[in-house]
C-alpha atoms as a PDB file:
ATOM      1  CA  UNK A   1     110.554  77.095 105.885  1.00  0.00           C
ATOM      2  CA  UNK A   2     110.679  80.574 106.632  1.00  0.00           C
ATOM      3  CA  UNK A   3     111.944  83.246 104.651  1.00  0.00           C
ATOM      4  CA  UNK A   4     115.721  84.312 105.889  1.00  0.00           C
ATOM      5  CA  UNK A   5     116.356  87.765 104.637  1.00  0.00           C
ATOM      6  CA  UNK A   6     120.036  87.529 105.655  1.00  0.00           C
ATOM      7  CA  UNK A   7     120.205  84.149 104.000  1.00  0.00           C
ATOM      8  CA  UNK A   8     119.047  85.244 100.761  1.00  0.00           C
ATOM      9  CA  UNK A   9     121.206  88.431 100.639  1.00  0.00           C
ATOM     10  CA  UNK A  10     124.093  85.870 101.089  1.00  0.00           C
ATOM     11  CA  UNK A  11     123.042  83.414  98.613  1.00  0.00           C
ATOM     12  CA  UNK A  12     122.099  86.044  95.807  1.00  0.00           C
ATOM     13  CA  UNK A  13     126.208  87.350  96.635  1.00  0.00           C
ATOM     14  CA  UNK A  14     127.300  83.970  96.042  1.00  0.00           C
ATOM     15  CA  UNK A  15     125.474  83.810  92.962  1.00  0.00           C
ATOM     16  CA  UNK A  16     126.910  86.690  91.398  1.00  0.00           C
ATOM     17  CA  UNK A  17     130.691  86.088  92.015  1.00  0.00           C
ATOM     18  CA  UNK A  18     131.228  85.324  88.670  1.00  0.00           C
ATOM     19  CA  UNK A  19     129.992  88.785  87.424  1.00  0.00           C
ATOM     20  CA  UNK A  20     130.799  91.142  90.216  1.00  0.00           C
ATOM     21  CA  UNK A  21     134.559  92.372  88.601  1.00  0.00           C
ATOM     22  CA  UNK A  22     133.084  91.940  84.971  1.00  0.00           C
ATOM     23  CA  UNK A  23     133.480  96.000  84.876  1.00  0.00           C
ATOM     24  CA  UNK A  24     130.709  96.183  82.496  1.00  0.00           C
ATOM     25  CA  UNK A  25     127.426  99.087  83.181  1.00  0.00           C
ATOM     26  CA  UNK A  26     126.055  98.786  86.352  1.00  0.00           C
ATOM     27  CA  UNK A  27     122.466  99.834  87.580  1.00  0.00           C
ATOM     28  CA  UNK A  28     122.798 102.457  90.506  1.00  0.00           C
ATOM     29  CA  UNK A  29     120.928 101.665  93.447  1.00  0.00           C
ATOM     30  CA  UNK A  30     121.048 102.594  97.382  1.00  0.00           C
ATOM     31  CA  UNK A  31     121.163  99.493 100.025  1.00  0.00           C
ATOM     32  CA  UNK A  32     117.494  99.909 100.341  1.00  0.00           C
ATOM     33  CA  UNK A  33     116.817  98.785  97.221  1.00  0.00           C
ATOM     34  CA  UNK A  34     117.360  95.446  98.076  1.00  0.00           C
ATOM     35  CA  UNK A  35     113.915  95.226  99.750  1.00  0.00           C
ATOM     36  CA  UNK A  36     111.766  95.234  96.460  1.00  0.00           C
ATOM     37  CA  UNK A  37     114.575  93.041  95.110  1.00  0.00           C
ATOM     38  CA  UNK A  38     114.067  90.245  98.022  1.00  0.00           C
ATOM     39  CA  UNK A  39     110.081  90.856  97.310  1.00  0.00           C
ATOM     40  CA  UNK A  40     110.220  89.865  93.829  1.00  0.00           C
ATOM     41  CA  UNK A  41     112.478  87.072  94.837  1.00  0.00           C
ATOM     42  CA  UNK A  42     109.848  85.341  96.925  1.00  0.00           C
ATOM     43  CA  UNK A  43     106.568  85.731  94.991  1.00  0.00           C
ATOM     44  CA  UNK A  44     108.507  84.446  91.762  1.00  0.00           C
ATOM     45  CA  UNK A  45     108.147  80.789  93.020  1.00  0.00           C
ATOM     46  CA  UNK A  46     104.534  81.601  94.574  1.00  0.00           C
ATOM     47  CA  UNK A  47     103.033  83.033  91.574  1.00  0.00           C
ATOM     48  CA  UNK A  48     104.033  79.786  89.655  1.00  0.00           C
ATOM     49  CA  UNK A  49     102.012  77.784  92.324  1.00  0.00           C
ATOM     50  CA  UNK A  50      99.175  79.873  92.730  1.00  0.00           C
ATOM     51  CA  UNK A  51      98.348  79.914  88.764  1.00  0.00           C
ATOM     52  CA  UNK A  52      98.968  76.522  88.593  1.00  0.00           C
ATOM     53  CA  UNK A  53      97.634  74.057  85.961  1.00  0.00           C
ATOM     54  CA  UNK A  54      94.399  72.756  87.925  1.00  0.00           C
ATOM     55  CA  UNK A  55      93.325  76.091  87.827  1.00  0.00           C
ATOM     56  CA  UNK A  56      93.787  76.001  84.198  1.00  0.00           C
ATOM     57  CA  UNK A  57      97.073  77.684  84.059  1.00  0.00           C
ATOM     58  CA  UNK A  58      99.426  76.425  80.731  1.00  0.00           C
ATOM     59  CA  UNK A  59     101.787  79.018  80.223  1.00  0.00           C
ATOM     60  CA  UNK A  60     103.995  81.287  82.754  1.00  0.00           C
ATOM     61  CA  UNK A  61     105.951  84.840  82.059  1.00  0.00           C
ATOM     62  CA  UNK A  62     108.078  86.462  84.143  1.00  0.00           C
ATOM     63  CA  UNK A  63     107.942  90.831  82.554  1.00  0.00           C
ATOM     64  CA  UNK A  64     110.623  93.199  83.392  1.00  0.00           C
ATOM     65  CA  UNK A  65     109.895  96.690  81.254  1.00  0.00           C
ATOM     66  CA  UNK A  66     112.510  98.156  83.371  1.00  0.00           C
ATOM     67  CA  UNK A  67     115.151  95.649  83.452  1.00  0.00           C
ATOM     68  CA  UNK A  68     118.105  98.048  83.488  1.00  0.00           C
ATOM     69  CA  UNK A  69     121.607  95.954  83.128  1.00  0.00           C
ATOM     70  CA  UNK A  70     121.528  92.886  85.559  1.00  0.00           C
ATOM     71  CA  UNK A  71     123.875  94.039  88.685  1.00  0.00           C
ATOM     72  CA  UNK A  72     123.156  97.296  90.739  1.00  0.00           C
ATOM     73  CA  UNK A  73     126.155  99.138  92.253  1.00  0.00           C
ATOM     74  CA  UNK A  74     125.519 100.119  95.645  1.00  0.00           C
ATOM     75  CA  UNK A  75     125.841 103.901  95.872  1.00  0.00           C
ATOM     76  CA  UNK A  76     126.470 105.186  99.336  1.00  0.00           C
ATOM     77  CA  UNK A  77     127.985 106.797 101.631  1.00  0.00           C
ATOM     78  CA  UNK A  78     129.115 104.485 103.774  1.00  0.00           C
ATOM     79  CA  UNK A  79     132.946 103.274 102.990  1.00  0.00           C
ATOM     80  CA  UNK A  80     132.054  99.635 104.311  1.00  0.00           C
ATOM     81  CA  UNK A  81     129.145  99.499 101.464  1.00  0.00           C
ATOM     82  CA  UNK A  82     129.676 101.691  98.752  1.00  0.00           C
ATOM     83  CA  UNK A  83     130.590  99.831  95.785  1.00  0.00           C
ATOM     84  CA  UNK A  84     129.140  96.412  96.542  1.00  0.00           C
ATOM     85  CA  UNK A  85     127.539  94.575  93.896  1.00  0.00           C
ATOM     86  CA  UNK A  86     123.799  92.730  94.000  1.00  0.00           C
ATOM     87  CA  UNK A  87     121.700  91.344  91.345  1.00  0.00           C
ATOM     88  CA  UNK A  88     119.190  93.847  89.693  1.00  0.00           C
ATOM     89  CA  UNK A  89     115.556  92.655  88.789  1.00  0.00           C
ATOM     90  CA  UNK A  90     116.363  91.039  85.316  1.00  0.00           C
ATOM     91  CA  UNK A  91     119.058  88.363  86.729  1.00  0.00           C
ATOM     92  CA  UNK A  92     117.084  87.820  90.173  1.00  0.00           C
ATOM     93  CA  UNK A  93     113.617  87.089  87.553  1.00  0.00           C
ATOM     94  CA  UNK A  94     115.634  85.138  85.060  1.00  0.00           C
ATOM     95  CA  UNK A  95     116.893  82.659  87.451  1.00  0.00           C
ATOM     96  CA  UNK A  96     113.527  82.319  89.539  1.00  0.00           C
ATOM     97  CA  UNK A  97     111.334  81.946  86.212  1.00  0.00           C
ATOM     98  CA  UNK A  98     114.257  79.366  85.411  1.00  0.00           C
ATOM     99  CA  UNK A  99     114.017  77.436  88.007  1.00  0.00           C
ATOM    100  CA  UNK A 100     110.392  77.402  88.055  1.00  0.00           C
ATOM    101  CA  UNK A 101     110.372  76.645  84.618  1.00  0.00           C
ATOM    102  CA  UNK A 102     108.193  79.277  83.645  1.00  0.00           C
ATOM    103  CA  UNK A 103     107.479  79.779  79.922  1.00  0.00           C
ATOM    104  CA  UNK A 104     108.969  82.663  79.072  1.00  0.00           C
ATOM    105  CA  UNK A 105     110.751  86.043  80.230  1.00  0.00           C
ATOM    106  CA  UNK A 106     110.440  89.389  78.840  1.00  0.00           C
ATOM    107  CA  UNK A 107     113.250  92.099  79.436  1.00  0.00           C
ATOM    108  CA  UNK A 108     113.169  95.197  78.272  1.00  0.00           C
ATOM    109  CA  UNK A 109     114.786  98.686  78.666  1.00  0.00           C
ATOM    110  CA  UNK A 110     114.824 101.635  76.723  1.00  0.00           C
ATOM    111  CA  UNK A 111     118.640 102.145  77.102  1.00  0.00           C
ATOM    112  CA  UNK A 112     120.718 100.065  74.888  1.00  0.00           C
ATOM    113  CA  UNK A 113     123.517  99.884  76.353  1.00  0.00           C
ATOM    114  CA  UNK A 114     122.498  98.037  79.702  1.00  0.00           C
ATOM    115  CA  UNK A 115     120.284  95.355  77.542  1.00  0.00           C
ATOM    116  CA  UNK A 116     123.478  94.734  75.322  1.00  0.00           C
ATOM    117  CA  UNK A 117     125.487  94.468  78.962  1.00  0.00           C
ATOM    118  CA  UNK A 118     122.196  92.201  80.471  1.00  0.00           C
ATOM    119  CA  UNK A 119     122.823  89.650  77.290  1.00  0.00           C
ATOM    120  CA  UNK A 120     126.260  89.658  78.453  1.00  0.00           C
ATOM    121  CA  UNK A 121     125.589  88.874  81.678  1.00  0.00           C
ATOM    122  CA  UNK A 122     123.070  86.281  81.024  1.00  0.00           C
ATOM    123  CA  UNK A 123     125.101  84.385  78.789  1.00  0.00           C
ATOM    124  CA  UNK A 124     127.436  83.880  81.632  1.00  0.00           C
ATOM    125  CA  UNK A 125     125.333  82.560  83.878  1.00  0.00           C
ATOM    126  CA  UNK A 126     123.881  80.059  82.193  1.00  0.00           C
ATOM    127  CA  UNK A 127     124.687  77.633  85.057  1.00  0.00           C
ATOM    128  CA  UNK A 128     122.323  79.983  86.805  1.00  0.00           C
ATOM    129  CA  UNK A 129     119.610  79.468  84.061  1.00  0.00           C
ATOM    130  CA  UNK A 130     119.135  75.886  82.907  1.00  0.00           C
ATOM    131  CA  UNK A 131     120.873  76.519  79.698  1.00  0.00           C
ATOM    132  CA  UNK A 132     117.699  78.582  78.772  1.00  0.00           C
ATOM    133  CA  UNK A 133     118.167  81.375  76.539  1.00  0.00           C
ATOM    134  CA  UNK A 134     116.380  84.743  77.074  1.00  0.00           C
ATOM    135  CA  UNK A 135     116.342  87.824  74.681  1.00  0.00           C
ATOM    136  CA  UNK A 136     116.669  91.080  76.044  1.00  0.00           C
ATOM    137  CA  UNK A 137     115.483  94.175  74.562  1.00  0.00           C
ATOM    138  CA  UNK A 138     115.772  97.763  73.558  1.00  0.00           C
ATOM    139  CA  UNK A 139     112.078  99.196  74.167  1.00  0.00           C
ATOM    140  CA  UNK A 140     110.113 101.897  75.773  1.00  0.00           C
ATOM    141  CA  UNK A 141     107.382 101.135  78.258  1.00  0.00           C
ATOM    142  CA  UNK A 142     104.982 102.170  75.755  1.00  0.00           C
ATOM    143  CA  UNK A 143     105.981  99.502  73.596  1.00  0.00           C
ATOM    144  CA  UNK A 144     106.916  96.710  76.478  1.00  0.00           C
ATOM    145  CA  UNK A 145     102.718  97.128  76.853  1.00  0.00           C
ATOM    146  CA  UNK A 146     101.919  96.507  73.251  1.00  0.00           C
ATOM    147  CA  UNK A 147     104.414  93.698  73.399  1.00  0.00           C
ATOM    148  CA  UNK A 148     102.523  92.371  76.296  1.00  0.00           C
ATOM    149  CA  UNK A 149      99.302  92.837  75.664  1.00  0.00           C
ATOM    150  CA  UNK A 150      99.289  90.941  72.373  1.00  0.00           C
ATOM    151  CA  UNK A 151     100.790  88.270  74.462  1.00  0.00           C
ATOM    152  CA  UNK A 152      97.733  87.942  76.878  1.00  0.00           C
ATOM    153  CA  UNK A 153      95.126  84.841  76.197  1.00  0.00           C
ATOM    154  CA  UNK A 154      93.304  82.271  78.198  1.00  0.00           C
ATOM    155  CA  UNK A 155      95.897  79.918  80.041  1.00  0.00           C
ATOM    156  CA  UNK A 156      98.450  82.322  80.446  1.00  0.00           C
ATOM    157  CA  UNK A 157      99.903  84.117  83.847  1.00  0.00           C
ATOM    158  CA  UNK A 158     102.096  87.254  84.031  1.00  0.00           C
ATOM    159  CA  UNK A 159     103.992  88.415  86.561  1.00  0.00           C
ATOM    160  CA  UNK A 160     105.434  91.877  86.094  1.00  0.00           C
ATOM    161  CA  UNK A 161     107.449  94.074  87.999  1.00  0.00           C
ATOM    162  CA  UNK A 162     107.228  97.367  87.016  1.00  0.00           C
ATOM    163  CA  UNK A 163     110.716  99.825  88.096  1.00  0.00           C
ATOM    164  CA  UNK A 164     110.953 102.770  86.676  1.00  0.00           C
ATOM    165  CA  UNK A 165     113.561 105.518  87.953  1.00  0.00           C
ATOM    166  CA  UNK A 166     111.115 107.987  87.940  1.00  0.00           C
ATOM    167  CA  UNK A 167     107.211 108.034  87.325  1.00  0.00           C
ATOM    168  CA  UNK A 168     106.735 109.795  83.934  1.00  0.00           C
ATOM    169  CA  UNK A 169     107.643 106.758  82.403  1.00  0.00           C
ATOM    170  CA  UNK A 170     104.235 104.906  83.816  1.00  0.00           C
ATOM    171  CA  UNK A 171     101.160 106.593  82.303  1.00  0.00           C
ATOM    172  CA  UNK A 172      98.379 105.564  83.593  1.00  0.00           C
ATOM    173  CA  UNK A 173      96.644 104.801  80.263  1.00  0.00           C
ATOM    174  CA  UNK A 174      99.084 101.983  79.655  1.00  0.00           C
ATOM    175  CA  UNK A 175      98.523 100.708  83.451  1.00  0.00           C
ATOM    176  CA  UNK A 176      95.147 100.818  82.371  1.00  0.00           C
ATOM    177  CA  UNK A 177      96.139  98.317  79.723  1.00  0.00           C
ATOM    178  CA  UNK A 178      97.306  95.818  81.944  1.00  0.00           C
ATOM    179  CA  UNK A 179      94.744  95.831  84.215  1.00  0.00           C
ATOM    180  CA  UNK A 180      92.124  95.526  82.205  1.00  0.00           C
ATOM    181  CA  UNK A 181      92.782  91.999  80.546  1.00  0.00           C
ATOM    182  CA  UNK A 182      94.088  88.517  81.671  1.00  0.00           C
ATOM    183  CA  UNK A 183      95.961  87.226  85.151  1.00  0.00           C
ATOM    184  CA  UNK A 184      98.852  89.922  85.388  1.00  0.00           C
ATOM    185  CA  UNK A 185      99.959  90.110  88.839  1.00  0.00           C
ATOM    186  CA  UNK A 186     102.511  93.720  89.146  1.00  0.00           C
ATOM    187  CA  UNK A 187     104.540  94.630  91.397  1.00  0.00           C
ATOM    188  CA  UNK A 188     105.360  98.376  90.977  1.00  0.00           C
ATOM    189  CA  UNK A 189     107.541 101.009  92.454  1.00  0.00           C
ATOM    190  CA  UNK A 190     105.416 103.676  93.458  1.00  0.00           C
ATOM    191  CA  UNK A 191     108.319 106.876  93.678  1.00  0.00           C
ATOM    192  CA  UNK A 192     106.165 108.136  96.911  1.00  0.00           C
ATOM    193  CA  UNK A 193     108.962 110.714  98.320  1.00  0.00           C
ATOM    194  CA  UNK A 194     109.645 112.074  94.143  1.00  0.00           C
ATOM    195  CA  UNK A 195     105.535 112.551  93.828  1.00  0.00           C
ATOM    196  CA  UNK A 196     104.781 113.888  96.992  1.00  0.00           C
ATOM    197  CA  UNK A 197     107.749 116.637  96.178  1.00  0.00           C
ATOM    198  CA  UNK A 198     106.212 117.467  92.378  1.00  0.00           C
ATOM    199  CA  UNK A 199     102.830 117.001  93.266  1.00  0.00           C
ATOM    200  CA  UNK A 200     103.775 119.884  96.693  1.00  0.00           C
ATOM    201  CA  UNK A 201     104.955 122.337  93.904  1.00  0.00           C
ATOM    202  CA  UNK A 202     102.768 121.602  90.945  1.00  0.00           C
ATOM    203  CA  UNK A 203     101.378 124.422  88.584  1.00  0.00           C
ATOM    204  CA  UNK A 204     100.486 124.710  85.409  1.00  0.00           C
ATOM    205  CA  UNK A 205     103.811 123.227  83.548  1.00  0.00           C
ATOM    206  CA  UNK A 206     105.100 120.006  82.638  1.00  0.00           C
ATOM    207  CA  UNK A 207     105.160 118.922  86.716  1.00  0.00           C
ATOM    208  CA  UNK A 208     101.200 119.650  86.693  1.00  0.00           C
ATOM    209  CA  UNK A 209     100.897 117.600  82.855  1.00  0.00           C
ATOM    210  CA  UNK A 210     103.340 114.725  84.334  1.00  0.00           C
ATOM    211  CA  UNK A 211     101.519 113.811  87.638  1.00  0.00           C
ATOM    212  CA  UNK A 212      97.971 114.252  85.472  1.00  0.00           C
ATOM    213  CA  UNK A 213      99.181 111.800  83.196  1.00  0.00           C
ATOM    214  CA  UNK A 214     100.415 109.036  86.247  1.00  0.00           C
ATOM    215  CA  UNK A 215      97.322 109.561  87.534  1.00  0.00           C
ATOM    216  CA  UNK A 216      95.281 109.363  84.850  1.00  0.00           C
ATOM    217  CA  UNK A 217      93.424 112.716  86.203  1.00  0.00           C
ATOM    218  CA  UNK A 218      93.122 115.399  88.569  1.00  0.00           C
ATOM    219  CA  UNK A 219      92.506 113.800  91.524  1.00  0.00           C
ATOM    220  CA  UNK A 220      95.776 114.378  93.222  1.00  0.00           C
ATOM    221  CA  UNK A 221      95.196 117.380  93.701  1.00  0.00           C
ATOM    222  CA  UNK A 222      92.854 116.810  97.021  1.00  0.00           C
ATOM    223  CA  UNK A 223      95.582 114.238  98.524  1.00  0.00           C
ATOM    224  CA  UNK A 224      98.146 116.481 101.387  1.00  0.00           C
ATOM    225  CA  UNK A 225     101.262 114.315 101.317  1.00  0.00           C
ATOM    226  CA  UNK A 226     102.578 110.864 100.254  1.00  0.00           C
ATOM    227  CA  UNK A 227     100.844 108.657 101.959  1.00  0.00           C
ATOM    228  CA  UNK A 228      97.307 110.075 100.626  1.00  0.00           C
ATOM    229  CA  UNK A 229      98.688 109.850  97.221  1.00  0.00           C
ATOM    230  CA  UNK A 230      99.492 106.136  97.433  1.00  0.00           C
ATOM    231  CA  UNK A 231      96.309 105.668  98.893  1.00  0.00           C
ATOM    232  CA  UNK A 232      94.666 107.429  96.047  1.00  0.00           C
ATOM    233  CA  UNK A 233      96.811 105.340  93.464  1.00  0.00           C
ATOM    234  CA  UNK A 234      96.277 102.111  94.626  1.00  0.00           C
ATOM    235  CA  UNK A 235      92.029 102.751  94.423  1.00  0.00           C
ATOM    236  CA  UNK A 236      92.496 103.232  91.369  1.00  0.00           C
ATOM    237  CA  UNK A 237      94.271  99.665  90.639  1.00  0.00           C
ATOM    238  CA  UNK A 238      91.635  98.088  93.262  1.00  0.00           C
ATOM    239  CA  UNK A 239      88.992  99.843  90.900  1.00  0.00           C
ATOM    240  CA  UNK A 240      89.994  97.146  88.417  1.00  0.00           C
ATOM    241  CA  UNK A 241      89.182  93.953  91.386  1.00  0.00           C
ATOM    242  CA  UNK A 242      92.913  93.689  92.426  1.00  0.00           C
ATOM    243  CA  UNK A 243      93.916  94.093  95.806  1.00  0.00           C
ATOM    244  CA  UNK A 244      96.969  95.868  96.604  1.00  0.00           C
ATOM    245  CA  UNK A 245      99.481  95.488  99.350  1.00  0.00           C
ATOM    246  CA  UNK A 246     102.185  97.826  99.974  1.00  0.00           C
ATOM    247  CA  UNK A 247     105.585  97.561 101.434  1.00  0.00           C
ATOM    248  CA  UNK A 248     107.174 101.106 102.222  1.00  0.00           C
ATOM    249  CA  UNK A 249     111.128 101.524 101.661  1.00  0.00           C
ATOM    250  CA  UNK A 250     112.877 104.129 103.264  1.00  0.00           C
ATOM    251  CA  UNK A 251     115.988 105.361 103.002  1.00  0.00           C
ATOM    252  CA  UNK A 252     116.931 105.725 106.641  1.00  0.00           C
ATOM    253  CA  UNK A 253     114.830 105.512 109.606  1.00  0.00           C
ATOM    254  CA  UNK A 254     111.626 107.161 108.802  1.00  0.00           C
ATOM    255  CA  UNK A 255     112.572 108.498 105.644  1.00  0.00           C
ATOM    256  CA  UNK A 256     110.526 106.658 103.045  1.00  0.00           C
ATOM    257  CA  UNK A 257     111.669 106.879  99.405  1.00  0.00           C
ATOM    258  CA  UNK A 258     108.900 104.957  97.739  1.00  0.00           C
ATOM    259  CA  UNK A 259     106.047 101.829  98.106  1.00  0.00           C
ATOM    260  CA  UNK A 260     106.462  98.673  96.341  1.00  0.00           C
ATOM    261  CA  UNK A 261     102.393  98.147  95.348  1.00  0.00           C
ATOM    262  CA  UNK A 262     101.951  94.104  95.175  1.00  0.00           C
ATOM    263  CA  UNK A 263      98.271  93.871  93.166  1.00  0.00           C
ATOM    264  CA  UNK A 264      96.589  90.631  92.450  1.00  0.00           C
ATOM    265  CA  UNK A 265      93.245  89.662  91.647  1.00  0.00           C
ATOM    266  CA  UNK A 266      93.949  86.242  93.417  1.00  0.00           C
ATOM    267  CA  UNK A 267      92.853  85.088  96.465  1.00  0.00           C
ATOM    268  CA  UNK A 268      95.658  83.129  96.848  1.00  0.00           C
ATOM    269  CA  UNK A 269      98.070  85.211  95.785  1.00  0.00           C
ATOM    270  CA  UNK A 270      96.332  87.557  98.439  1.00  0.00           C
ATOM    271  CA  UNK A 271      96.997  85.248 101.522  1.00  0.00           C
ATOM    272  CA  UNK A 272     101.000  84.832 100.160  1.00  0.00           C
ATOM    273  CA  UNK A 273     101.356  89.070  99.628  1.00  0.00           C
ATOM    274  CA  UNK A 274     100.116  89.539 103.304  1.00  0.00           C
ATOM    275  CA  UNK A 275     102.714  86.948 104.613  1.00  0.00           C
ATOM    276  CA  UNK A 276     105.434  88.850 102.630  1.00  0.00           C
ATOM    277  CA  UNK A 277     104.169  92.156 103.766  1.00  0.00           C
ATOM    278  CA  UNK A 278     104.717  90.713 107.280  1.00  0.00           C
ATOM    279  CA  UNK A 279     108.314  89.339 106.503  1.00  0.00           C
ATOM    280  CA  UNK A 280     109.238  92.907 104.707  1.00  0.00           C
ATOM    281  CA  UNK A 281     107.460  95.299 107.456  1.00  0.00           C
ATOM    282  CA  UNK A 282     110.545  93.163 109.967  1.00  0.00           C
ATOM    283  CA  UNK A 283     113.282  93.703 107.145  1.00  0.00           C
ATOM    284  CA  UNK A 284     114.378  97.202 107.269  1.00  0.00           C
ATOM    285  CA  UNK A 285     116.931  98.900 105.699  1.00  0.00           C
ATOM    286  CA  UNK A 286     119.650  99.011 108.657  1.00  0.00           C
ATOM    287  CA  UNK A 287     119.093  95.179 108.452  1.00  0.00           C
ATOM    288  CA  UNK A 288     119.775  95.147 105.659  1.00  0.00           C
ATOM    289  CA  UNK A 289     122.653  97.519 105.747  1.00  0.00           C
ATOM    290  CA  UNK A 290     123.918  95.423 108.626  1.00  0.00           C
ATOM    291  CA  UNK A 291     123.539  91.890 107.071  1.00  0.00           C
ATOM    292  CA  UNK A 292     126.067  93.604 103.937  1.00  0.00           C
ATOM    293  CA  UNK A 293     128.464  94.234 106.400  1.00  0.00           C
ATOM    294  CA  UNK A 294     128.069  90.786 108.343  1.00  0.00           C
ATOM    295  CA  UNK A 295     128.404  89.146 104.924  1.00  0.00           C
ATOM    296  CA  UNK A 296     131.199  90.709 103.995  1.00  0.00           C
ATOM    297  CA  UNK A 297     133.516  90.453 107.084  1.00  0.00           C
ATOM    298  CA  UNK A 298     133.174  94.451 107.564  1.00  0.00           C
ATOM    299  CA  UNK A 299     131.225  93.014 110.561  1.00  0.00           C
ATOM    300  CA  UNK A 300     131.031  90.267 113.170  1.00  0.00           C
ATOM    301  CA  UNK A 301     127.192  89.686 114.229  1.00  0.00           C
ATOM    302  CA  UNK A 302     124.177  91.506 113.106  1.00  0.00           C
ATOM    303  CA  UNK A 303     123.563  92.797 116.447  1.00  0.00           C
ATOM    304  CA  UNK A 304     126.991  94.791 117.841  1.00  0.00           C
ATOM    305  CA  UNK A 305     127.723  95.150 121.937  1.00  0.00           C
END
């Protein structure tokens, strides 16, 4: 069956009615943060299938080092949207690992208050969960890689989507880490609009120290703008025999904000990241914009007179 964007938007709504006026922390997040969100949602299931037990597969975990509190708030501008609720990474991953019974689910955040809020929220939806319990908690990224890495063994697949709010937080040394050992498929958020800016106006401070560290080196420094950047990043990833696939979100038009990098070492999972590169190239943000306002009556159609 193919994969309805509008349909999902409207199903994941549904799904959250029973936390939407909880008026508990809320993640911040613009409409076109939805795309990554709807990405994650699809490969959830397909990861499960392509690491599958005849390929010697036992074990299953969904990783979310970024998991913030559960719901985003949309922030913007527009009257019609501002304020809506959607389901942040950590519910959205819960409930797909769930319902593909994967083994296990790490969440983790290094501000407490929105993993005390995301137990909250999980223990009300156990309907959405299958009565399984998951265990949120308070770490840095640093940390959610040690976690992880002592985690990683023969039989066992990670997925892990990677979210930070800025791009500090993701050294490449710890990338590094992951990359190096076991089946861990990532997606990431590659902040292409907030590197391109630092990277523009670098010098010998703490911009200059930040981007070396991201990097892993110097080698920024040749790229001109954005898309040279991502470019550069994801040959570095590919340098460890992933692929990468990335879908470009953009604020408005041709304003792009960031890249969601999809890497896998899998052929299969290959194939399935193309198809969804396909579906997500179609989806963009005034769809998705439009399909808020369809869904919530602020609209008729998706396609006005």
């Amino acid at each position: 069956m193919a994969y309805d964007v509008v349909t999902n938007i409207r199903l994941w709504k549904d799904r959250i009615k029973h936390l939407e006026k909880d008026n508990l922390v809320l993640s911040t997040g613009g409409v076109w943060s939805i795309k990554k969100l709807l990405a994650l949602d699809y490969y959830l299931p397909a990861f499960k299938t392509i690491c599958s037990p005849k390929n010697k597969f036992k074990e299953w975990y969904y990783v979310d080092p970024f998991c913030g509190s559960g719901l985003i708030k949309l922030d913007e501008d527009d009257k019609d949207l501002s304020g809506q609720r959607f389901p942040g990474s950590a519910i959205i991953g819960t409930f797909g690992a769930s319902i593909e019974n994967y083994t296990d689910c790490f969440l983790s955040d290094i501000h407490e208050e929105s993993i005390e809020v995301l137990k909250i929220r999980l223990g009300k939806s156990q309907s959405l969960l299958k009565k399984k319990n998951y265990e949120p908690k308070t770490m840095s990224f640093d940390d959610a890689v040690d976690f992880i890495e002592k985690k990683l063994s023969f039989g066992r697949a990670f997925l892990v989507f990677i979210d930070p709010i800025g791009y500090k937080e993701v050294k490449w040394k710890l990338m590094e880490r992951l990359l190096k050992k076991g089946v861990v498929d990532i997606l990431f958020t590659f902040m292409t609009d907030m590197i391109a800016l630092n990277a523009a106006g670098a010098d010998k401070n703490l911009s200059h120290k930040g981007l070396n560290e991201f990097f892993g080196d110097d080698g920024w420094k040749n790229c001109k703008n954005g898309d040279e950047l991502l470019q550069y990043y994801r040959s570095k990833i590919e340098g460890f025999g992933k692929k990468t696939y990335p879908i470009g979100i953009y604020k408005k038009g041709k304003t792009k904000l960031y890249d969601l990098i999809l890497a896998t070492r899998s052929t299969g999972g290959g194939n399935v990241l193309r198809n969804l590169q396909r579906i997500m190239d179609k989806t963009n943000t005034e769809s998705i914009r439009t399909a808020f306002k369809v869904i919530s009556g602020k609209q008729h159609q998706l396609f006005e007179d």
